[in-house]
C-alpha atoms as a PDB file:
ATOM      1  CA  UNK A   1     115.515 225.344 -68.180  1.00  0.00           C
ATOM      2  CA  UNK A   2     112.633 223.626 -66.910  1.00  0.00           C
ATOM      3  CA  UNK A   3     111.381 220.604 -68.636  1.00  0.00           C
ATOM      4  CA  UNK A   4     108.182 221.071 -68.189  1.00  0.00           C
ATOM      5  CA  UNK A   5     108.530 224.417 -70.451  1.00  0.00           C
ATOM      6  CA  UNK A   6     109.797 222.352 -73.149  1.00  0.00           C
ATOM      7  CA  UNK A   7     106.557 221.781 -75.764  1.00  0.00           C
ATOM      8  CA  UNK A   8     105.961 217.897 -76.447  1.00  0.00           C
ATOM      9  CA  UNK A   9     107.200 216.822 -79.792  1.00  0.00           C
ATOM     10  CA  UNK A  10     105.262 214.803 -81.959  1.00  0.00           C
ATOM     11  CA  UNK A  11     106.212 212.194 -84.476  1.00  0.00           C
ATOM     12  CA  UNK A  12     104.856 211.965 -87.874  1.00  0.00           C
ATOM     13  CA  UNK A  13     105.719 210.494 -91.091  1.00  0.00           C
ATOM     14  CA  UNK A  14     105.025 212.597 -94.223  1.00  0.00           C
ATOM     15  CA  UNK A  15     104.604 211.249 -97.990  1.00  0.00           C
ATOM     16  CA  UNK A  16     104.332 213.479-101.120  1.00  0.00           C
ATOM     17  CA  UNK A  17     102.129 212.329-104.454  1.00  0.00           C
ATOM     18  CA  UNK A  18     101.710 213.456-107.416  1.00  0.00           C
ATOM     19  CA  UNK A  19      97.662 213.349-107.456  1.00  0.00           C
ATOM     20  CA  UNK A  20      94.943 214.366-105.815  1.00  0.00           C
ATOM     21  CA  UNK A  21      94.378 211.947-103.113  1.00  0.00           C
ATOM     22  CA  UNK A  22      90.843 212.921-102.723  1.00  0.00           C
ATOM     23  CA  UNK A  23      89.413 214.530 -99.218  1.00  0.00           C
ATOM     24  CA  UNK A  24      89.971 218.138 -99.308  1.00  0.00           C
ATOM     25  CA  UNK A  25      93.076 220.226 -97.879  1.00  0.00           C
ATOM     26  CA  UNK A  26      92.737 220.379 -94.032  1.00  0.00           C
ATOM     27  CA  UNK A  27      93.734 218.414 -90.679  1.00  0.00           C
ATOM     28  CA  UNK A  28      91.377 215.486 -89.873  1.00  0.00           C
ATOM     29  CA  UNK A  29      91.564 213.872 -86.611  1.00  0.00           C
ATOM     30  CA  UNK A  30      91.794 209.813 -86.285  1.00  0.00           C
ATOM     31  CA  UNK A  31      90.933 207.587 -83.531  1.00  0.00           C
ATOM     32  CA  UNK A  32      92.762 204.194 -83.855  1.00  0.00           C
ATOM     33  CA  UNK A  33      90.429 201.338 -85.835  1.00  0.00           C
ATOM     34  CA  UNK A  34      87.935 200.219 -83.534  1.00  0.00           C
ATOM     35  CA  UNK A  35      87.842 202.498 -80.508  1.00  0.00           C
ATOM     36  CA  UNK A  36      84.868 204.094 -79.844  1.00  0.00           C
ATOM     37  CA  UNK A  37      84.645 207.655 -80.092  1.00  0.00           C
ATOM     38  CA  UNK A  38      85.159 208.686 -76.576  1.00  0.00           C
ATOM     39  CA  UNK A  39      88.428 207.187 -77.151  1.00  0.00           C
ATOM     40  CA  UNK A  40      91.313 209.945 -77.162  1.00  0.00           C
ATOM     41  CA  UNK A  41      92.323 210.682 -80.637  1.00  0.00           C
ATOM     42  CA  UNK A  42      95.557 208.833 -81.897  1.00  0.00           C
ATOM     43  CA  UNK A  43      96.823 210.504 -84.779  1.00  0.00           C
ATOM     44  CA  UNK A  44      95.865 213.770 -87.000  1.00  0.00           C
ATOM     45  CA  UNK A  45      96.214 213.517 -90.511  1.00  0.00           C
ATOM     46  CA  UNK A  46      97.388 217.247 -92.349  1.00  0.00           C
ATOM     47  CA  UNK A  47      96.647 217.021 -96.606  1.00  0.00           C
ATOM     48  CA  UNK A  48      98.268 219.518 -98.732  1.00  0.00           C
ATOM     49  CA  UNK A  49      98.061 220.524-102.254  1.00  0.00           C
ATOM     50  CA  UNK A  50     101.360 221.879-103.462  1.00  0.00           C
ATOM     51  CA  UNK A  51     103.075 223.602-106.798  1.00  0.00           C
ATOM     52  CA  UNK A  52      99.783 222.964-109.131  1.00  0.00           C
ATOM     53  CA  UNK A  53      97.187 225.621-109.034  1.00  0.00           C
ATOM     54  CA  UNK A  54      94.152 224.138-107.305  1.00  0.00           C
ATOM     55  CA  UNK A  55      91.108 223.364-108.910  1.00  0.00           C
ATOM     56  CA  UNK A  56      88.166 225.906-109.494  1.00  0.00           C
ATOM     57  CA  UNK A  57      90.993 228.325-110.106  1.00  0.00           C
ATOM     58  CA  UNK A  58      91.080 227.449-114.102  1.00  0.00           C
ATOM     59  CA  UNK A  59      89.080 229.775-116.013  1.00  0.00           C
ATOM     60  CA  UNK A  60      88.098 227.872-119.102  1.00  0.00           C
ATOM     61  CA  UNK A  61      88.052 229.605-122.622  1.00  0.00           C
ATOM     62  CA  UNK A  62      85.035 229.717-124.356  1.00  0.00           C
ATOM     63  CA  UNK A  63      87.380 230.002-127.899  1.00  0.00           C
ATOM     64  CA  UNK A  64      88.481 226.939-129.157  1.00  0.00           C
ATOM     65  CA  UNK A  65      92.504 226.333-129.357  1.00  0.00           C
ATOM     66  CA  UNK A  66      94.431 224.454-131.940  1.00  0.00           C
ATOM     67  CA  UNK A  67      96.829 221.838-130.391  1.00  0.00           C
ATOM     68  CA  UNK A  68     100.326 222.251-130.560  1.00  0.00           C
ATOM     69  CA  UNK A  69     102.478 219.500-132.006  1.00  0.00           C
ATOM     70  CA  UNK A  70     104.469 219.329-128.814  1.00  0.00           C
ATOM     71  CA  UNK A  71     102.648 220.766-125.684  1.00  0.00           C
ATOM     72  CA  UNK A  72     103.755 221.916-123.054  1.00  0.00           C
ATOM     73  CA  UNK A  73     102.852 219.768-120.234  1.00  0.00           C
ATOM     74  CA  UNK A  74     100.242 220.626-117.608  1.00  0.00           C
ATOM     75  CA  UNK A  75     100.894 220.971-114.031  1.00  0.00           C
ATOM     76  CA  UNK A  76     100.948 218.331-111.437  1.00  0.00           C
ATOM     77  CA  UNK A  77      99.036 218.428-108.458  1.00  0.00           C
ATOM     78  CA  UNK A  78     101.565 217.367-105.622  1.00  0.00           C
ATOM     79  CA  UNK A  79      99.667 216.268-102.520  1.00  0.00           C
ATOM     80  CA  UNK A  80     101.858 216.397 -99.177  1.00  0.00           C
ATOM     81  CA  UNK A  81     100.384 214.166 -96.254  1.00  0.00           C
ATOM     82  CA  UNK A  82     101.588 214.212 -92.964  1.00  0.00           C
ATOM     83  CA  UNK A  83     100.578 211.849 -90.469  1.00  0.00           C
ATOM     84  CA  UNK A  84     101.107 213.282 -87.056  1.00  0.00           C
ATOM     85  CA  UNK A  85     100.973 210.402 -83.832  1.00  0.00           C
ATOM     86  CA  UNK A  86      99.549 211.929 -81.116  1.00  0.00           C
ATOM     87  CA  UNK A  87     100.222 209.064 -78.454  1.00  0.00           C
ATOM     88  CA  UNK A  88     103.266 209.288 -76.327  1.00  0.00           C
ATOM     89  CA  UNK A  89     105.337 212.351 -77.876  1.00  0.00           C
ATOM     90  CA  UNK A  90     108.767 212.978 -77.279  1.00  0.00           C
ATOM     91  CA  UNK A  91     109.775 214.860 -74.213  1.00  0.00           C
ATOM     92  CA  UNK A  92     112.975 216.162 -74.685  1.00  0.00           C
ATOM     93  CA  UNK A  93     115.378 216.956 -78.013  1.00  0.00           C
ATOM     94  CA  UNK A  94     117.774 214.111 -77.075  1.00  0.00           C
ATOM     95  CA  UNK A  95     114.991 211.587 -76.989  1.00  0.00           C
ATOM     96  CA  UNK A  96     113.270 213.010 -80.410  1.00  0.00           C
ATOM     97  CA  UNK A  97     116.593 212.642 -82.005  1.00  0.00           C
ATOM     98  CA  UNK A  98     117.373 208.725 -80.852  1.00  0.00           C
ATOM     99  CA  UNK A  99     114.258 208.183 -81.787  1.00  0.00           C
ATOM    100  CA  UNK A 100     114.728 209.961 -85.484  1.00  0.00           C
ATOM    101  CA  UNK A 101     118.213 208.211 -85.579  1.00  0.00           C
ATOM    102  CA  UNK A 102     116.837 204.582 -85.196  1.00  0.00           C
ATOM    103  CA  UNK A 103     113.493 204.863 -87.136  1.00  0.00           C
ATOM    104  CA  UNK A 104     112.990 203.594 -90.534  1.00  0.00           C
ATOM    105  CA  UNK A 105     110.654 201.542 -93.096  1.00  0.00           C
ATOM    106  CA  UNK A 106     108.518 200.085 -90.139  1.00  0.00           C
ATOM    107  CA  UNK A 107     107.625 203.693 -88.989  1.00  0.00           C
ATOM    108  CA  UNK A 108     106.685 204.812 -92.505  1.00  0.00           C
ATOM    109  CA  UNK A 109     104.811 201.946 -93.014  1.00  0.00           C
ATOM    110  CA  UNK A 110     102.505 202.575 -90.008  1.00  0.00           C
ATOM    111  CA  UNK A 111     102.173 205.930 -91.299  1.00  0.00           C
ATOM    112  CA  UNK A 112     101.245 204.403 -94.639  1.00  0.00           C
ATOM    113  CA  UNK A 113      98.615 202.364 -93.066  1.00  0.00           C
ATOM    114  CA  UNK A 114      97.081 204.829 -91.611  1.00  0.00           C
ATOM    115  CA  UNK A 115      96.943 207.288 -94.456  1.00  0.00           C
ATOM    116  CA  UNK A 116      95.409 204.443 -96.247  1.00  0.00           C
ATOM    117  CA  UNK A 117      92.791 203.827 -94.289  1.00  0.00           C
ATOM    118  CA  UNK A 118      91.770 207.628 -94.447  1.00  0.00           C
ATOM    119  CA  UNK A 119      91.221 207.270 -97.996  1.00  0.00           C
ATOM    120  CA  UNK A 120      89.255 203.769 -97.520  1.00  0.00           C
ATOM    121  CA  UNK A 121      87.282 205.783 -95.054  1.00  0.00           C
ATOM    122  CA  UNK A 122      86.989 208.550 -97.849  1.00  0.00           C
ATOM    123  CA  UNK A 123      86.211 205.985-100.666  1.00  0.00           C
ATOM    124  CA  UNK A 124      83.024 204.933 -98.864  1.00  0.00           C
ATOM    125  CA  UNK A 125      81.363 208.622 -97.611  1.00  0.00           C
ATOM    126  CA  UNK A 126      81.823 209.377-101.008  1.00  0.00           C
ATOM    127  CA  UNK A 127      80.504 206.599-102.773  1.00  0.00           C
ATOM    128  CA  UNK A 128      83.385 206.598-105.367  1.00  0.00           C
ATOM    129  CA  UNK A 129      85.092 203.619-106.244  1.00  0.00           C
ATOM    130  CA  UNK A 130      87.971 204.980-108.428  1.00  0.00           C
ATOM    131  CA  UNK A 131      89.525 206.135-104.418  1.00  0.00           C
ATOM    132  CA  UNK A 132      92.495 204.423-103.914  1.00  0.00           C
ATOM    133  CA  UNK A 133      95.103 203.935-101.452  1.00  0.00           C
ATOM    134  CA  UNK A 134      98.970 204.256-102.257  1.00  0.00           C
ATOM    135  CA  UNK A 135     101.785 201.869-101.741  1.00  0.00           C
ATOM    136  CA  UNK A 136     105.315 202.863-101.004  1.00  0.00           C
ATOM    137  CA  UNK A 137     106.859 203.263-104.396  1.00  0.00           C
ATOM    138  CA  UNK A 138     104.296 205.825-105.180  1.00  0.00           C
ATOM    139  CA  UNK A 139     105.470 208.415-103.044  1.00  0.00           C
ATOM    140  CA  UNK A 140     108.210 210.809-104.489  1.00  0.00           C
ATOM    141  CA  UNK A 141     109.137 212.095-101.257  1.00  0.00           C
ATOM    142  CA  UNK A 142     108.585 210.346 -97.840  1.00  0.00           C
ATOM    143  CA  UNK A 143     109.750 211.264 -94.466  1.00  0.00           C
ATOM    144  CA  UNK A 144     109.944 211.094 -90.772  1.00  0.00           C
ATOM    145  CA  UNK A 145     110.575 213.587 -88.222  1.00  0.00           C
ATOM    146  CA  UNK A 146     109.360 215.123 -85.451  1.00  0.00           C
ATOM    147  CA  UNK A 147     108.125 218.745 -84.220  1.00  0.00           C
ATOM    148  CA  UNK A 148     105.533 221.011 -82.312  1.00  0.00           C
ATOM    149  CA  UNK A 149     102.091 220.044 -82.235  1.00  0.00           C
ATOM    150  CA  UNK A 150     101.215 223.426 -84.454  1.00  0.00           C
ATOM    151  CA  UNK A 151     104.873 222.831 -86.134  1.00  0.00           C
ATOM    152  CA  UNK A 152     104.193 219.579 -87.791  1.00  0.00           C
ATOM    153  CA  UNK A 153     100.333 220.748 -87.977  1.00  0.00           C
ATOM    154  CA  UNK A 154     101.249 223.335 -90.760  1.00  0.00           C
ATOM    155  CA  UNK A 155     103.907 220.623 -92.357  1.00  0.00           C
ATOM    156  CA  UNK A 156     107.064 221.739 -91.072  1.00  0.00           C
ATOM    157  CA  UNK A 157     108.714 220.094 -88.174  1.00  0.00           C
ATOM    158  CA  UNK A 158     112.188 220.472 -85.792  1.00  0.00           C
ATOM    159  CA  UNK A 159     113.858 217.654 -87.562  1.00  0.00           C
ATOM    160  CA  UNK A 160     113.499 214.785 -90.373  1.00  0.00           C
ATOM    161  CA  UNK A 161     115.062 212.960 -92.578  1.00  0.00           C
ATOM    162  CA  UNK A 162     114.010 211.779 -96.106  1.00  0.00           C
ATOM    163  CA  UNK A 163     113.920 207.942 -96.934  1.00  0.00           C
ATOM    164  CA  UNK A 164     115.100 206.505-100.044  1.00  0.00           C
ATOM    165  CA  UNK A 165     113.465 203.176-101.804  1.00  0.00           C
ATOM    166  CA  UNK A 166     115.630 201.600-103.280  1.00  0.00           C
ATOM    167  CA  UNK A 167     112.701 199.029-104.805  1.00  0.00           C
ATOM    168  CA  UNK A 168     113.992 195.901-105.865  1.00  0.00           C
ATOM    169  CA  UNK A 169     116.891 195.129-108.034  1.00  0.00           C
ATOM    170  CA  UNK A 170     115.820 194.083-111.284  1.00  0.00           C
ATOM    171  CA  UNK A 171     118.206 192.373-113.961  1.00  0.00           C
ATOM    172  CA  UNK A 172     118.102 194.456-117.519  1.00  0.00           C
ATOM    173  CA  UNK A 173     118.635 191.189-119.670  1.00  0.00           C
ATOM    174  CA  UNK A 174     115.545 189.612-117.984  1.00  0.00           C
ATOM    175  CA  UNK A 175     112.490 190.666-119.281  1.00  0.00           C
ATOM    176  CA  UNK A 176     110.249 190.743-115.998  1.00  0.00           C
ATOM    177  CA  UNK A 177     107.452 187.801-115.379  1.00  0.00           C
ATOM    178  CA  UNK A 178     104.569 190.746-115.499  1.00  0.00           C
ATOM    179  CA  UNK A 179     105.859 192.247-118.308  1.00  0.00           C
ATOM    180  CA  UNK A 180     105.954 189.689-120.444  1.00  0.00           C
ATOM    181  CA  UNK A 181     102.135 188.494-118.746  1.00  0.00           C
ATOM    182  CA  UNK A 182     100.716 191.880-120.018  1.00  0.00           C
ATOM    183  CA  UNK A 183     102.371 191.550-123.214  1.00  0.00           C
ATOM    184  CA  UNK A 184     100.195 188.251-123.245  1.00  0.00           C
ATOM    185  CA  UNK A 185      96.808 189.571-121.890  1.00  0.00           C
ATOM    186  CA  UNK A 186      96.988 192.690-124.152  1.00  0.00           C
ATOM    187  CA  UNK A 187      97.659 190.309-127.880  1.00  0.00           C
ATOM    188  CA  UNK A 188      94.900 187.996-126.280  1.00  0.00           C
ATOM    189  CA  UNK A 189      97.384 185.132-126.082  1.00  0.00           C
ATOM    190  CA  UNK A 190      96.220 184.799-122.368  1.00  0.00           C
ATOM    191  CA  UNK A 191      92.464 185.890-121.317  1.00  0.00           C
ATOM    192  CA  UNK A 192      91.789 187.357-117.522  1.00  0.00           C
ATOM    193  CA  UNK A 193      89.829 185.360-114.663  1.00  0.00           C
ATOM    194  CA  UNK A 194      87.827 186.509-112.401  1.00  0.00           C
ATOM    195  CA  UNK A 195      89.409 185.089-109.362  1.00  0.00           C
ATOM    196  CA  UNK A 196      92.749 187.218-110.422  1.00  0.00           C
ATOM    197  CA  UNK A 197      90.980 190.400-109.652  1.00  0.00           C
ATOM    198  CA  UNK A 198      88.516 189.308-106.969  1.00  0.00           C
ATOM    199  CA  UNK A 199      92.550 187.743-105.427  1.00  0.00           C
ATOM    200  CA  UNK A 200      94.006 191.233-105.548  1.00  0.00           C
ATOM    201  CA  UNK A 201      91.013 193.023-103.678  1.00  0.00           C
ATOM    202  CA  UNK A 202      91.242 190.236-100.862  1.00  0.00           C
ATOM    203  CA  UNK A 203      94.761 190.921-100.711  1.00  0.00           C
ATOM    204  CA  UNK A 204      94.647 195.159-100.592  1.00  0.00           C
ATOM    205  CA  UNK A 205      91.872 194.303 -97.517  1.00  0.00           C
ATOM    206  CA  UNK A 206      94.044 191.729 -95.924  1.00  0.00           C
ATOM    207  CA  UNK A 207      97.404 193.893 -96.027  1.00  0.00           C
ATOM    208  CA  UNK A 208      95.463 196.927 -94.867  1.00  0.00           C
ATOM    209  CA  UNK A 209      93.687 194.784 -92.003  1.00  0.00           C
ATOM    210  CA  UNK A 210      90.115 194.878 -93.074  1.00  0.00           C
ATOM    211  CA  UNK A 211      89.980 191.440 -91.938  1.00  0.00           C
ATOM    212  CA  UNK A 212      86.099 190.669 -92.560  1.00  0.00           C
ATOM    213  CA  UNK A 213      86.230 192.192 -95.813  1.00  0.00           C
ATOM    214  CA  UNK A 214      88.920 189.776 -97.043  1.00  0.00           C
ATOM    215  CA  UNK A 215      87.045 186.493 -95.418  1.00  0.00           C
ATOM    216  CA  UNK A 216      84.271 187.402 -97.741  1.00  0.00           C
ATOM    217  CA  UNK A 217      86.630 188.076-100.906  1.00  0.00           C
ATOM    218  CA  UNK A 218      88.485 185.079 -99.707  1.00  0.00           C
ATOM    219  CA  UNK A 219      85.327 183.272-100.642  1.00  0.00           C
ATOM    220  CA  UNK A 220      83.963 184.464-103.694  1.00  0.00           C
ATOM    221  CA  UNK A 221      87.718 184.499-105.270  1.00  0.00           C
ATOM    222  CA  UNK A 222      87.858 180.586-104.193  1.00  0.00           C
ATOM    223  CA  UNK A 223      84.453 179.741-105.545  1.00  0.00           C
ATOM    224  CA  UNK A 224      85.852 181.651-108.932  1.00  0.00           C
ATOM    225  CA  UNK A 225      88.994 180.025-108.926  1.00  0.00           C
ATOM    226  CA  UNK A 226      86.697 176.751-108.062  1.00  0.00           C
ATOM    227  CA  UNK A 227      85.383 177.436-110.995  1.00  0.00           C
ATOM    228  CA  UNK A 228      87.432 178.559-113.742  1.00  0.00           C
ATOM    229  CA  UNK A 229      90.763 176.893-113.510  1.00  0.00           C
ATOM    230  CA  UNK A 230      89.389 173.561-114.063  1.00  0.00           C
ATOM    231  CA  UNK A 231      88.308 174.850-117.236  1.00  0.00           C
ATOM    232  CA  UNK A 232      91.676 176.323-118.122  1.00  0.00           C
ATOM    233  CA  UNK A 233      94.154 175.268-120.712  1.00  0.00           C
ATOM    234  CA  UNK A 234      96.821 175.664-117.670  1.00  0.00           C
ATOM    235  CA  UNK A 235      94.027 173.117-115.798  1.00  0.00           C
ATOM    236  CA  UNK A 236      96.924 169.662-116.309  1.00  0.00           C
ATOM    237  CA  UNK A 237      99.257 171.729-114.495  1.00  0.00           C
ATOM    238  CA  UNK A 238      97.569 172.520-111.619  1.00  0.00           C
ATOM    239  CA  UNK A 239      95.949 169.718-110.444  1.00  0.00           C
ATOM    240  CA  UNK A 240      97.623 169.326-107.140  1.00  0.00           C
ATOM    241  CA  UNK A 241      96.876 172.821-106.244  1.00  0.00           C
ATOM    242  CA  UNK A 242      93.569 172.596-107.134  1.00  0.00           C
ATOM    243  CA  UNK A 243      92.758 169.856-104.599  1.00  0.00           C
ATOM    244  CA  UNK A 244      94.543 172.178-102.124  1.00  0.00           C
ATOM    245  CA  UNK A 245      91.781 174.867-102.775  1.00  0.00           C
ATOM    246  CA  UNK A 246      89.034 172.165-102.722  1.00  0.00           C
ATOM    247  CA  UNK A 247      89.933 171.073 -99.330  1.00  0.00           C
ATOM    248  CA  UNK A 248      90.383 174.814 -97.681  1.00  0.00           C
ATOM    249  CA  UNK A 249      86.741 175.966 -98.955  1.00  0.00           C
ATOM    250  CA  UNK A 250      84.728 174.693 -95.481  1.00  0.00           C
ATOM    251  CA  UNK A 251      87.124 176.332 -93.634  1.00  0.00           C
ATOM    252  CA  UNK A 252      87.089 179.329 -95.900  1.00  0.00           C
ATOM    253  CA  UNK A 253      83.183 179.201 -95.694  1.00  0.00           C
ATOM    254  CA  UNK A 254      83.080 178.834 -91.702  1.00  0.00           C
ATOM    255  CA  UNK A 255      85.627 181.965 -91.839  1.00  0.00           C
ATOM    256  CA  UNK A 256      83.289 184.029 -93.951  1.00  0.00           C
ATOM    257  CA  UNK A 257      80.458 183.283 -91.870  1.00  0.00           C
ATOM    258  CA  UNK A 258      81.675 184.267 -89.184  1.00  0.00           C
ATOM    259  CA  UNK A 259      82.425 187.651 -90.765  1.00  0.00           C
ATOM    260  CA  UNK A 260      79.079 188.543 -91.309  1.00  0.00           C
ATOM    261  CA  UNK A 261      78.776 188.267 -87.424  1.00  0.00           C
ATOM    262  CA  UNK A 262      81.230 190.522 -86.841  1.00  0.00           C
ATOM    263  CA  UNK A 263      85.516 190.446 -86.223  1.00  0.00           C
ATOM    264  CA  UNK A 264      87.423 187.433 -87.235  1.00  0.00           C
ATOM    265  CA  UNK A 265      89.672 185.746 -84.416  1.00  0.00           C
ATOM    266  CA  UNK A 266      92.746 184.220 -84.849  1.00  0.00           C
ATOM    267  CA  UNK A 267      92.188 180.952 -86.266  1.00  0.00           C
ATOM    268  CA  UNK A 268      89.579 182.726 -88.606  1.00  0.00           C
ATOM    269  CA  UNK A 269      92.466 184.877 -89.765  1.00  0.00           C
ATOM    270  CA  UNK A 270      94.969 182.339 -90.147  1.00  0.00           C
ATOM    271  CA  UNK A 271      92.573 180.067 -92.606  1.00  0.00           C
ATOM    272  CA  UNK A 272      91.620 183.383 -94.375  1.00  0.00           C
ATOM    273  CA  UNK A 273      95.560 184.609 -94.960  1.00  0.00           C
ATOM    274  CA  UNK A 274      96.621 180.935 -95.723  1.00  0.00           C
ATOM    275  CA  UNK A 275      93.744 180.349 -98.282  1.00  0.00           C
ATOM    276  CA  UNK A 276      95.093 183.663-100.052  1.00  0.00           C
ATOM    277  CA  UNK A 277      98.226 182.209-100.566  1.00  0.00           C
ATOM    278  CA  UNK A 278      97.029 179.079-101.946  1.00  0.00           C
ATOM    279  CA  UNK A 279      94.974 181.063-104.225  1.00  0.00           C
ATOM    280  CA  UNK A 280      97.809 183.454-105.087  1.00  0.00           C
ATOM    281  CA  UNK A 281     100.272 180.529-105.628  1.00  0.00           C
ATOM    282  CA  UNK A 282      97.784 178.645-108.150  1.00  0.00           C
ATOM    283  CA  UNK A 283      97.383 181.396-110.189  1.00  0.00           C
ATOM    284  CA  UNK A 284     100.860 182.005-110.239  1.00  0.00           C
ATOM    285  CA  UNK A 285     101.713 178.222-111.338  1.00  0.00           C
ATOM    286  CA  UNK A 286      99.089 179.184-113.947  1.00  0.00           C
ATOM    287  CA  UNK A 287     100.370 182.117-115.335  1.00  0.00           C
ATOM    288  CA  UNK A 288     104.502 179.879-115.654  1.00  0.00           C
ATOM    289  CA  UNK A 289     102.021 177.061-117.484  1.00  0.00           C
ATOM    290  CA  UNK A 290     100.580 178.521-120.280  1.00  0.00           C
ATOM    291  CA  UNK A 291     102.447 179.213-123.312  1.00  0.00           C
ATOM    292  CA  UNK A 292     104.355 182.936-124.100  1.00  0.00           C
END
């Protein structure tokens, strides 16, 4: 046969939810972050709703009903996206299958990222901040393979494979550290700070490489943290760590500046990821200080 008759195959990773991601059912085409949009596309993005019927399909009853004891439960709406990569595809079956036979977590998690930033993208044309992105123990199915352009377009493909988390190992006699920290926050033995939250949006944009955005929530979590720990009943414990965080805030500052300009470089980046830590890691010493 000749290989130029042989149909490109495409690579794509595919993850199934159970929720509504949010942008409607269709195929939405993706140029990489930062190219400019004569730039060829690099991946197409395919979002499915599966087993649940779909909204505007419900017909609401005007009667009122009495509820059950025990209902039944309602359907789930099972989302299925597939993340096609359009760059370089696979020009022969033997080469689709190495490729298949050698790919793993690394692959998904590209796929991941860019799924993710389709519903960042999503979060801010439609003004909703509930949006979220998903993390890899949230999918009940994921998987890669490879097919047809119009193949993997309607969700099917040649050939995948399904991968399994396995999550981490957890001992049963241990109760786990944020178990027993929501046990705390919910009986109002511990109270919230700020900088925890403003700490866990820096890290979501840092992991999903909004660099600028984290340089900015880099600051305003270290000014909380600045702040507030002092003040804490945890404060003896973490004095050491708190003149860390004093002496990273210019640097921290200079970073953030330079993120209102525009992209971080390197050495912007590096102060940014390393201040995070510090952060992270004093609220963490906090949290082991305080009493159960």
């Amino acid at each position: 046969m000749d290989p130029s008759a042989i149909p490109p195959l495409f690579r794509f990773s595919q993850f199934e939810v159970p929720w509504a991601l949010g942008p409607p059912d269709g195929r939405y085409l993706i140029r990489r972050d930062g190219a400019g949009p004569a730039a060829p596309p690099s991946h197409v993005l395919v979002l499915a709703t599966l087993g649940a019927q779909k909204p505007g399909l419900l017909r609401p009853s005007r009667r009122r009903r009495k509820a059950q004891p025990e209902p039944e439960s309602s359907p789930v709406a099972i989302t299925r996206a597939t993340i096609v990569e359009l760059g370089d595809p696979l020009t022969t079956p033997q080469k689709a299958a190495a490729w298949l036979n050698g790919a793993g977590e690394p692959e998904l998690a590209a796929g991941l990222g860019v799924l993710n930033r389709v519903l960042h993208s999503h979060r801010l044309a439609a003004a909703d901040p509930h949006v979220h992105g998903i993390g890899r123990r949230d999918a009940l199915a994921a998987r890669l393979g490879y097919g047809a352009g119009e193949e993997v377009a309607d969700g099917l493909w040649t050939d995948a494979r399904e991968l399994i988390d396995a999550g981490p190992r957890r001992r049963r006699t241990k109760v786990p550290a944020a178990q027993a920290r929501l046990a705390a926050l919910l009986t109002a033995r511990h109270h919230e700070l700020a900088c925890e939250e403003l700490a866990l949006r820096a890290r979501l944009d840092l992991d999903d490489g909004r660099a600028r955005e984290a340089a900015l929530q880099v600051l305003v979590a270290l000014d909380a943290a600045l702040a507030e720990l002092p003040e804490d009943p945890a404060a003896p414990a973490l004095a050491d760590r708190l003149e860390t965080l004093r002496g990273l805030h210019e640097g921290v500052a200079a970073a953030a500046q330079v993120a209102l300009a525009g992209p971080l470089g390197p050495s912007e980046r590096a102060v940014t990821a390393f201040a995070l830590e510090r952060i992270e890691a004093a609220l963490r010493a906090r949290a082991a200080a305080l009493p159960g």
